[in-house]
Protein backbone atom coordinates (compact mmCIF):
# COMPACT_ATOMS: atom_id res chain seq x y z
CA UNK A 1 0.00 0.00 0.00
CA UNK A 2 1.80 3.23 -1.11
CA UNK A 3 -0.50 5.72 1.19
CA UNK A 4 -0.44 9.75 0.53
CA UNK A 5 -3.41 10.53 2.06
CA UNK A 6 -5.10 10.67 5.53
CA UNK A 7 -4.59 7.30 7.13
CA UNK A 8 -6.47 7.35 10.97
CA UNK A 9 -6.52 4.27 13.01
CA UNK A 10 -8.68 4.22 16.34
CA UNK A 11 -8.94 0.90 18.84
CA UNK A 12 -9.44 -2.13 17.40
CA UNK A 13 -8.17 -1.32 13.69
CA UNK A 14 -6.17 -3.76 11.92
CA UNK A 15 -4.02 -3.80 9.20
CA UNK A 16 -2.94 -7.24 8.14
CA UNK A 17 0.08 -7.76 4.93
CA UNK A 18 -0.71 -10.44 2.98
CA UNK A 19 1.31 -13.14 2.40
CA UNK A 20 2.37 -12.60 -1.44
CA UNK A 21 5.77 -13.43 -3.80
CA UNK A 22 7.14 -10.28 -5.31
CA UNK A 23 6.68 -9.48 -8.73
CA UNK A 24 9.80 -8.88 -10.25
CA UNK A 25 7.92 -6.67 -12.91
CA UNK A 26 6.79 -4.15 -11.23
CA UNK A 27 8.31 -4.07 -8.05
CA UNK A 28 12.13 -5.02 -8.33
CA UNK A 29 13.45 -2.55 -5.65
CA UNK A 30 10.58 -4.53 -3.50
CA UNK A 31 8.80 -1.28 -1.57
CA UNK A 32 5.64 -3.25 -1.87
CA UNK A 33 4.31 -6.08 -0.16
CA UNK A 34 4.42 -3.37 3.19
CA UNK A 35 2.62 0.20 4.12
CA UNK A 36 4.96 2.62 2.27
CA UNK A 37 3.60 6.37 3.37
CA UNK A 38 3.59 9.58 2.49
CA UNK A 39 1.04 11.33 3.79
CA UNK A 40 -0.67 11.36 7.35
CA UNK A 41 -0.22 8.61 9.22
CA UNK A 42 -2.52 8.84 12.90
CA UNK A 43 -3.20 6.04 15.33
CA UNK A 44 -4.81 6.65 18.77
CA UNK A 45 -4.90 3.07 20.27
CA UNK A 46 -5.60 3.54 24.73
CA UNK A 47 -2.91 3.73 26.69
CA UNK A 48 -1.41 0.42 27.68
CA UNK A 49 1.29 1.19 30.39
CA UNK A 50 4.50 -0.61 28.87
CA UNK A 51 6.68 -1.89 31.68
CA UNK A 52 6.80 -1.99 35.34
CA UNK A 53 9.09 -3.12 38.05
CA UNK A 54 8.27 -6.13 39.87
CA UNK A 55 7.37 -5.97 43.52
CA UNK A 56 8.63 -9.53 44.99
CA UNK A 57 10.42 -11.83 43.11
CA UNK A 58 9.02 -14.19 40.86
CA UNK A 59 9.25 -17.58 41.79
CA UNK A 60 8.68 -21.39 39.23
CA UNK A 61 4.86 -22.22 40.22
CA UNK A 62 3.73 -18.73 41.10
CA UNK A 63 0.41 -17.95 38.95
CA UNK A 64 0.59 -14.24 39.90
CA UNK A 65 3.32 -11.55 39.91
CA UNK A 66 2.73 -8.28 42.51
CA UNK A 67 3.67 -5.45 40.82
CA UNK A 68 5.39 -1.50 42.19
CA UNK A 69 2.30 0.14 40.81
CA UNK A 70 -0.94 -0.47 39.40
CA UNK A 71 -0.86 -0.57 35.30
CA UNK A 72 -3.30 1.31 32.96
CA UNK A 73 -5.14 -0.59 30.06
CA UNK A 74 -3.41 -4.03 30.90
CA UNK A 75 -6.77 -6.82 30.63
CA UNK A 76 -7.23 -10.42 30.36
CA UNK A 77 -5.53 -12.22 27.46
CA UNK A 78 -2.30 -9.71 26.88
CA UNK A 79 0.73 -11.05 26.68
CA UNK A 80 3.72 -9.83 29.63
CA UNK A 81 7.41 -10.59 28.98
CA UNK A 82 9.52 -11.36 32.09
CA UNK A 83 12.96 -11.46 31.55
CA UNK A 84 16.01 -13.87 32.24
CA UNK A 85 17.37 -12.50 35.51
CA UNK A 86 20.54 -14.69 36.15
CA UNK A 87 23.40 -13.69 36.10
CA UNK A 88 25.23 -17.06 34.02
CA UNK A 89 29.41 -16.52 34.43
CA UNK A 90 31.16 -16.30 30.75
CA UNK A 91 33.86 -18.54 30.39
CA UNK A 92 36.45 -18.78 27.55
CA UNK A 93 36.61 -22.55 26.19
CA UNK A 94 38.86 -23.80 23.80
CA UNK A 95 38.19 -25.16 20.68
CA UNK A 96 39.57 -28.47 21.27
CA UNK A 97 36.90 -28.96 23.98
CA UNK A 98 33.45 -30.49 23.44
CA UNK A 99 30.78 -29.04 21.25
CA UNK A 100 29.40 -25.36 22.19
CA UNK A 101 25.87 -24.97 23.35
CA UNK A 102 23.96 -21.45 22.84
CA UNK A 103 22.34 -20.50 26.10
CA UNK A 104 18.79 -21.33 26.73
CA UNK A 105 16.81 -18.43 27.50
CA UNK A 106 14.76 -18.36 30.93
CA UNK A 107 12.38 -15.42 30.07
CA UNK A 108 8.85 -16.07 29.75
CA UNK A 109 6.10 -14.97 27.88
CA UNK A 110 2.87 -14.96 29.85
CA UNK A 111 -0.65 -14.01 29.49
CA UNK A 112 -3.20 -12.66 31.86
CA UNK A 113 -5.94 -14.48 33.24
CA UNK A 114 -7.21 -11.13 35.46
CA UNK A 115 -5.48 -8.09 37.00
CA UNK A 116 -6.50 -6.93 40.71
CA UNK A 117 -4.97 -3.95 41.49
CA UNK A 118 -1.27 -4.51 41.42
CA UNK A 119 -1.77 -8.44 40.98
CA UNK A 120 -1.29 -10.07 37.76
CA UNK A 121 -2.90 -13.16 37.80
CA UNK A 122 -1.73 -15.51 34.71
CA UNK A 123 -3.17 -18.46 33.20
CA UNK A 124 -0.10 -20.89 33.50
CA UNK A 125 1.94 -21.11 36.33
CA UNK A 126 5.80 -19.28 35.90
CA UNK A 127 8.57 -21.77 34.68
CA UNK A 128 11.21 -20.30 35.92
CA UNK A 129 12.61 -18.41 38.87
CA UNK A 130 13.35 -14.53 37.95
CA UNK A 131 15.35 -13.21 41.33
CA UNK A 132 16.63 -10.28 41.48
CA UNK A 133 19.98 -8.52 41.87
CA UNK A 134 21.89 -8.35 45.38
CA UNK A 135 24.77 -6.86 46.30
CA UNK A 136 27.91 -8.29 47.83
CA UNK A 137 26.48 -9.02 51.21
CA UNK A 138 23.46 -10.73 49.61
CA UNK A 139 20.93 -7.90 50.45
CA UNK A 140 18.58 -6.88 47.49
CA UNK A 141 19.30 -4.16 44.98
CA UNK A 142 17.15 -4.87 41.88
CA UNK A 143 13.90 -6.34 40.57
CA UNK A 144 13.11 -7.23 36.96
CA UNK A 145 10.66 -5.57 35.02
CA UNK A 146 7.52 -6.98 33.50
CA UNK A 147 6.60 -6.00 30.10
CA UNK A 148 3.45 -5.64 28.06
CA UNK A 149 3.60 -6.90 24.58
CA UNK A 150 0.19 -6.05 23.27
CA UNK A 151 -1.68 -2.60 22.01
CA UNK A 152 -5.32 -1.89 20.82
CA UNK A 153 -3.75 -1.48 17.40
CA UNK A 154 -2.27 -4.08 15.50
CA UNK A 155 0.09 -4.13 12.04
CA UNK A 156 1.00 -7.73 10.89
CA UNK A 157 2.43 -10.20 8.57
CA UNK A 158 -0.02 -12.68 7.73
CA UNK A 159 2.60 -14.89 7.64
CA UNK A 160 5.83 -14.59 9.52
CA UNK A 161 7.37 -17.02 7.91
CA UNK A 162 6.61 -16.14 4.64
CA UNK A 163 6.45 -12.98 2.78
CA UNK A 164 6.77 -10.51 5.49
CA UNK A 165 5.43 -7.10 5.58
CA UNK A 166 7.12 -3.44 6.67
CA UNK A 167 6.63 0.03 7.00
CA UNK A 168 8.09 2.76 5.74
CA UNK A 169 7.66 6.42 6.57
CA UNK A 170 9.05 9.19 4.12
CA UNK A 171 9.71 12.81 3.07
CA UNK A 172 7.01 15.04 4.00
CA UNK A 173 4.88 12.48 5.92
CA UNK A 174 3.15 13.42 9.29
CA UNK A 175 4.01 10.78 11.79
CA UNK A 176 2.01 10.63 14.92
CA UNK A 177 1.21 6.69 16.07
CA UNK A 178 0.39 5.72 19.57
CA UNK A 179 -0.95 2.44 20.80
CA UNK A 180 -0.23 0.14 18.10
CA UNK A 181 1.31 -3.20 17.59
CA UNK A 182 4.03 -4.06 14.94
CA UNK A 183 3.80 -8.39 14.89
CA UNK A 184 6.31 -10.28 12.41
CA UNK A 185 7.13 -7.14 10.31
CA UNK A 186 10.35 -6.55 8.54
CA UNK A 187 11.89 -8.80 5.98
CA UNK A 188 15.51 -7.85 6.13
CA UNK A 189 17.64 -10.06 8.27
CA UNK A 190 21.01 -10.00 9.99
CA UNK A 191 22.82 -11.81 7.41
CA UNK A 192 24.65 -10.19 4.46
CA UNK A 193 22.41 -7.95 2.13
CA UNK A 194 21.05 -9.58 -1.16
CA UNK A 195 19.40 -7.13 -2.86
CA UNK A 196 17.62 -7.14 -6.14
CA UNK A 197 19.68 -6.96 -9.36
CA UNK A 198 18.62 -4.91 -12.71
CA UNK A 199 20.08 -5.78 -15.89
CA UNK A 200 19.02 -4.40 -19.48
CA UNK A 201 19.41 -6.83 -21.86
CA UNK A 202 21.18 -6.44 -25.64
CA UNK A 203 17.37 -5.93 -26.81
CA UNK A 204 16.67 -3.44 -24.36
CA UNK A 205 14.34 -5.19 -22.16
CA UNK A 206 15.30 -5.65 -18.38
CA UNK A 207 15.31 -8.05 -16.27
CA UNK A 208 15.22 -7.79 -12.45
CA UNK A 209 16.02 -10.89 -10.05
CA UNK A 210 14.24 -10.67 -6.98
CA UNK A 211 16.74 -9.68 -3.76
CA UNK A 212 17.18 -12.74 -0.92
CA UNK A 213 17.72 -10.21 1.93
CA UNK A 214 16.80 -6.76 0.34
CA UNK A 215 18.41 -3.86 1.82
CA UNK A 216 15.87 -1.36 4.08
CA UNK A 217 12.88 -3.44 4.77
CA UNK A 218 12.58 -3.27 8.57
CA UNK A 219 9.27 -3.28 10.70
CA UNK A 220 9.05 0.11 10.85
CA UNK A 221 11.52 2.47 8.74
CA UNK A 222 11.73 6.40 9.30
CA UNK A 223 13.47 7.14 6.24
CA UNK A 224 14.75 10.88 5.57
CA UNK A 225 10.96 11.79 7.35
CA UNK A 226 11.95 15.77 6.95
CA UNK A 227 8.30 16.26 8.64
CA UNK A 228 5.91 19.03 7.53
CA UNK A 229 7.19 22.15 7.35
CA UNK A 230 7.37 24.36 10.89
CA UNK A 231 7.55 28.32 10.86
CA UNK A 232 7.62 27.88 14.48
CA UNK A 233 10.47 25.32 14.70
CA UNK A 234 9.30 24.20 18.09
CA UNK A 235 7.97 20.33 19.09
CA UNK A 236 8.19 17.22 17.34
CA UNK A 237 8.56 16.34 13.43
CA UNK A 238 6.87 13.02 14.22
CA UNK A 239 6.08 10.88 17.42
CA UNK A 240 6.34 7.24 17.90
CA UNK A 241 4.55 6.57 21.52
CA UNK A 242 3.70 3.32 23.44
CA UNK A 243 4.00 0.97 20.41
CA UNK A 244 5.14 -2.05 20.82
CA UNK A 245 7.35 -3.87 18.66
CA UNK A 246 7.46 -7.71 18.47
CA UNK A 247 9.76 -10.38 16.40
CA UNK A 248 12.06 -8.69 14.16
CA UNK A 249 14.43 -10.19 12.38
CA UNK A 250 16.98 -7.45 11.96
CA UNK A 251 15.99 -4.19 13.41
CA UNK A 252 12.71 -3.14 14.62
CA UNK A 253 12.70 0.93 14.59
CA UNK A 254 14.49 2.64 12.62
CA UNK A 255 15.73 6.48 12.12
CA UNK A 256 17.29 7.20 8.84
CA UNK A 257 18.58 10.56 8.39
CA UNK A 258 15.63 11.55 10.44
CA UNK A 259 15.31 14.45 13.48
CA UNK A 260 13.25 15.77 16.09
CA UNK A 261 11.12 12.78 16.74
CA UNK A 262 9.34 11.34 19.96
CA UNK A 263 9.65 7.59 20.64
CA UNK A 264 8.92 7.14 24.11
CA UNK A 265 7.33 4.22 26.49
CA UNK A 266 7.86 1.42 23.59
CA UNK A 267 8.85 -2.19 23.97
CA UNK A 268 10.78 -4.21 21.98
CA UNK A 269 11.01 -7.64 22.16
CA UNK A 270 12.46 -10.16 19.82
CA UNK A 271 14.94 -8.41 17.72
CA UNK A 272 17.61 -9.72 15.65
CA UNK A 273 20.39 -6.98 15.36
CA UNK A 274 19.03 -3.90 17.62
CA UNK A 275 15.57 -2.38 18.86
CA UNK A 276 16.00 1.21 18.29
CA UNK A 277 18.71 1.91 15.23
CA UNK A 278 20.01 5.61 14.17
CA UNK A 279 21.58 4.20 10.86
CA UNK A 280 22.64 7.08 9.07
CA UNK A 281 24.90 8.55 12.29
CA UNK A 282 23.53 12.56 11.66
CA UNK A 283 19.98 11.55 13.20
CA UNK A 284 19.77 14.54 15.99
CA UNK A 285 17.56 16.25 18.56
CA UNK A 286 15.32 12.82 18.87
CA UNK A 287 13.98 12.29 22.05
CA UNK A 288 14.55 8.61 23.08
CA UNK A 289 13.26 7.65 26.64
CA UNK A 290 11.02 5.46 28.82
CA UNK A 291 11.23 2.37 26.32
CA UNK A 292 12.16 -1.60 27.04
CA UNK A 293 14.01 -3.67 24.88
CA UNK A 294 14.45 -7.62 25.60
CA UNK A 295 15.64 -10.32 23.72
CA UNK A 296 17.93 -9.65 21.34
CA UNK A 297 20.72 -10.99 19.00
CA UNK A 298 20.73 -14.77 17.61
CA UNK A 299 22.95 -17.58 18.82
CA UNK A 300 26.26 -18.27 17.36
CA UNK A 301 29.55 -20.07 18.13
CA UNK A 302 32.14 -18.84 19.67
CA UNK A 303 35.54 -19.32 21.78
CA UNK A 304 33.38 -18.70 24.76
CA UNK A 305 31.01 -20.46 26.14
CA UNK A 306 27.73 -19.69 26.99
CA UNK A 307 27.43 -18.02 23.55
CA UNK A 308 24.75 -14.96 23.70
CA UNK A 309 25.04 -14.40 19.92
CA UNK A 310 25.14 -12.23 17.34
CA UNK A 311 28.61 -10.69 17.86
CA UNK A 312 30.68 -10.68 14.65
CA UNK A 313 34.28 -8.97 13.48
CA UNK A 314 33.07 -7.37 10.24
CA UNK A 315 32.33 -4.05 11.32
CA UNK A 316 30.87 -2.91 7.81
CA UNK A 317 27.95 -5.28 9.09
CA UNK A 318 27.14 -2.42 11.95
CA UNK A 319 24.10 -3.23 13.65
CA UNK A 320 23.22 -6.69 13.82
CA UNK A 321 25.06 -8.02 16.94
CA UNK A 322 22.21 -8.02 19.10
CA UNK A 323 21.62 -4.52 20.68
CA UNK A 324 18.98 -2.85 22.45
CA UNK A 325 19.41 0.49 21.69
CA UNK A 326 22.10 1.40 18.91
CA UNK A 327 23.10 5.30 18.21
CA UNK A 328 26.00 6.47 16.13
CA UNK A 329 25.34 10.56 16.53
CA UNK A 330 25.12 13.51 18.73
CA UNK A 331 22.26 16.19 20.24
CA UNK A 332 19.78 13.00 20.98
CA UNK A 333 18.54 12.91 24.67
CA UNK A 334 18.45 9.19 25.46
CA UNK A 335 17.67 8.42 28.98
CA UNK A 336 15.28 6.18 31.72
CA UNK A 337 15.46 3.32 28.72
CA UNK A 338 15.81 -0.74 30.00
CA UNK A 339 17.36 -3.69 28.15
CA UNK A 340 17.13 -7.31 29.00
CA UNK A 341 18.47 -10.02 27.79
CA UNK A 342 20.55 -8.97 24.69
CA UNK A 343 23.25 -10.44 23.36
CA UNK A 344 25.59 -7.58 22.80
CA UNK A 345 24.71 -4.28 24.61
CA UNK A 346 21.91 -2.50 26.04
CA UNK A 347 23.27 0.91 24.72
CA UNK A 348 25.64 0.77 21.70
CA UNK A 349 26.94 4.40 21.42
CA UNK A 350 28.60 3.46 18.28
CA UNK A 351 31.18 6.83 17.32
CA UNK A 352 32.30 6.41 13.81
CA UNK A 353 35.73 7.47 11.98
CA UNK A 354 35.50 10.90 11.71
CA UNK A 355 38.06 11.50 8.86
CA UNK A 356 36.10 9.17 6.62
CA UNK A 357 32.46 9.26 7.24
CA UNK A 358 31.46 5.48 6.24
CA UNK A 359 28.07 4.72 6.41
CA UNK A 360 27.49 7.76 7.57
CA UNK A 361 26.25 11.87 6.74
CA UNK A 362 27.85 14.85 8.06
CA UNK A 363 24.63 16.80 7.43
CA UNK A 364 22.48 17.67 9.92
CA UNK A 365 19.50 20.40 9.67
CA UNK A 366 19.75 23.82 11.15
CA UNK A 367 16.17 23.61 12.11
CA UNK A 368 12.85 21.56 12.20
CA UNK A 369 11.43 20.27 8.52
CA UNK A 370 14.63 21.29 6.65
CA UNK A 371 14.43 20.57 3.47
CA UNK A 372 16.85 17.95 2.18
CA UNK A 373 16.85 19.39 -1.30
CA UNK A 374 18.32 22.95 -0.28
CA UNK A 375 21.69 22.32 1.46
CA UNK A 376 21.48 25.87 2.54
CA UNK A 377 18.82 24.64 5.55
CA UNK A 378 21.82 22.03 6.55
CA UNK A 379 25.02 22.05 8.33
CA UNK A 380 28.00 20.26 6.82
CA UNK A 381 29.71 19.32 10.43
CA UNK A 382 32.52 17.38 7.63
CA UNK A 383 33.68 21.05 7.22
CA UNK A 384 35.78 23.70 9.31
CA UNK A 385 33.32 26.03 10.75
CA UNK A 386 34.52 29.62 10.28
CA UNK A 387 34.88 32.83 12.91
């Protein structure tokens, strides 16, 4: 769906991506087969509160978790995320010894059966024991989170494990979601980029092969979103707000040479190479805060042993080691934000080489809905500044 008009979602909307092959013909580049906008993009699901800290610890056999504070809009039948709370020593083994064995994961996904208060009663009891964090004398510091994985809104792949769907936000699009669900989105993957291929023939026709792992089709892409324009240059170009973002399999939000944007009190959960991703490295003056990330990064082998995954020497792949929140620029305010369970880092402040500027733009805008057609409304950081 390539949308430039008024698209308004309320409670209960759903937007499902059918499960379709590409057609070579007409869509080689493969934008389709996702919800490509440019125009006005609002969804009002309620308020779901995202994540809360856990009140006691959570014990195998429990059927109910207490929480710090009652939660808005949780009900009967969402799903909660609890995360893997030990704390499972790293040890180098050599490659003579046996086999290595990824790490089993000990988070669980749960679902309400009824919520009293600050009581979450679930429908199965808990697996797993989820302590919390103590201190060198024993006495306890910490307790885990529990996090809400469902909204009122919902955008999905029919089928995961087939032709996937994404989203795409460009240009002059106005950006302001809240409450919605992004499910089995985002075709793109953490292995190396195979995307399609154009050749004209000697007769002049052309003929496009269809990309394996095609380059920029994420669950949800902000790509060089310059916003409407703003005489005032004061608030947000675009707001991203207590979405949640489930099974990715490379990264689940992404900023592209995009500014001035609101994503606040998200989850993440499921991600292949990061949650949150500033790709370009100029992306500056978002606000980034009050969002959970957990689960992320895939399994490999390696000289040590448990292996978390995802960590890999090529740095040209940046991105897809298993982050929770990966930035490579400045002027973002990124704070109050919680990873679990990731194989890499919960904050990747990734600074690139200067002198050389790979994968990355050393042009940033001098003010709200710059135009990226008329350098003169951009700064060129690459270059001495003068006086």
């Amino acid at each position: 769906v390539y949308h430039e008009g008024e698209l308004v979602l309320q409670n209960g909307a759903d937007i499902t991506i059918r499960n379709v092959p590409f057609d070579p013909a007409i869509d080689g580049a493969q934008y389709g087969t996702g919800l490509v906008v440019f125009g006005s993009w609002i969804a009002r699901g309620s308020w779901v509160t995202p994540f809360l800290r856990i009140a006691a610890e959570p014990k195998a056999g429990d059927t109910s978790i207490k929480l710090e504070v009652e939660p808005q809009g949780w009900k009967a039948g969402d799903r909660i995320v609890i995360p893997d709370t030990r704390q499972v020593p790293v040890v180098k083994q050599p490659a003579s010894t046996k086999p290595k064995v990824p790490l089993t994961w000990q988070l669980e996904e749960c679902v309400i059966a009824s919520v009293d208060g600050v009581f979450v009663h679930l429908t199965a009891p808990l697996a797993y024991d989820h302590k919390g964090a103590r201190d060198p004398s024993g006495a306890l510091r910490f307790l885990p989170h529990a996090m809400n994985i469902d909204r009122r809104i919902r955008v999905a792949s029919e089928d995961p494990n087939g032709y996937r769907g994404h989203v795409m936000v460009l240009e002059r699009s106005f950006l302001d979601v809240e409450g919605v669900e992004f499910d089995g989105l985002g075709r793109t993957t953490v292995q190396p980029l195979a995307s399609a291929k154009k050749v004209t023939n000697p007769d002049g026709t052309v003929t496009v092969t269809p990309g394996a792992n095609q380059v920029g089709r994420y669950m949800f892409h902000i790509h060089h979103l310059m916003g409407r324009p703003n005489p005032t240059n004061t608030g947000f170009q675009g707001r991203v707000v207590n979405c949640a973002f489930n099974h990715a399999l490379k990264w689940a939000l992404v900023k592209h040479d995009s500014h001035y944007i609101e994503t606040t009190y998200n989850t993440f959960y499921d991600f292949g190479g990061s949650a949150y991703q500033q790709e370009q490295g100029n992306e500056s003056e978002n606000f980034v805060c009050y969002n959970m990330a957990v689960k992320g990064g895939y399994s490999i082998m390696s000289e040590f042993q448990p292996t978390y995954g995802g960590v890999d020497t090529d740095f040209i792949r940046f991105g897809w080691e298993g982050s929770a929140f990966w930035i490579s620029s400045n002027n973002n305010i990124v704070n109050d934000n919680v990873a679990a369970n990731v194989a890499f880092a919960g904050l990747n402040y990734n600074q690139r080489q200067a002198a050389q500027f790979a994968h990355n733009s050393p042009m940033i805008p001098k003010f709200r809905g710059a135009d990226v057609t008329k350098p003169e409304e951009w700064i060129n950081y690459k270059k001495p500044i003068q006086g």
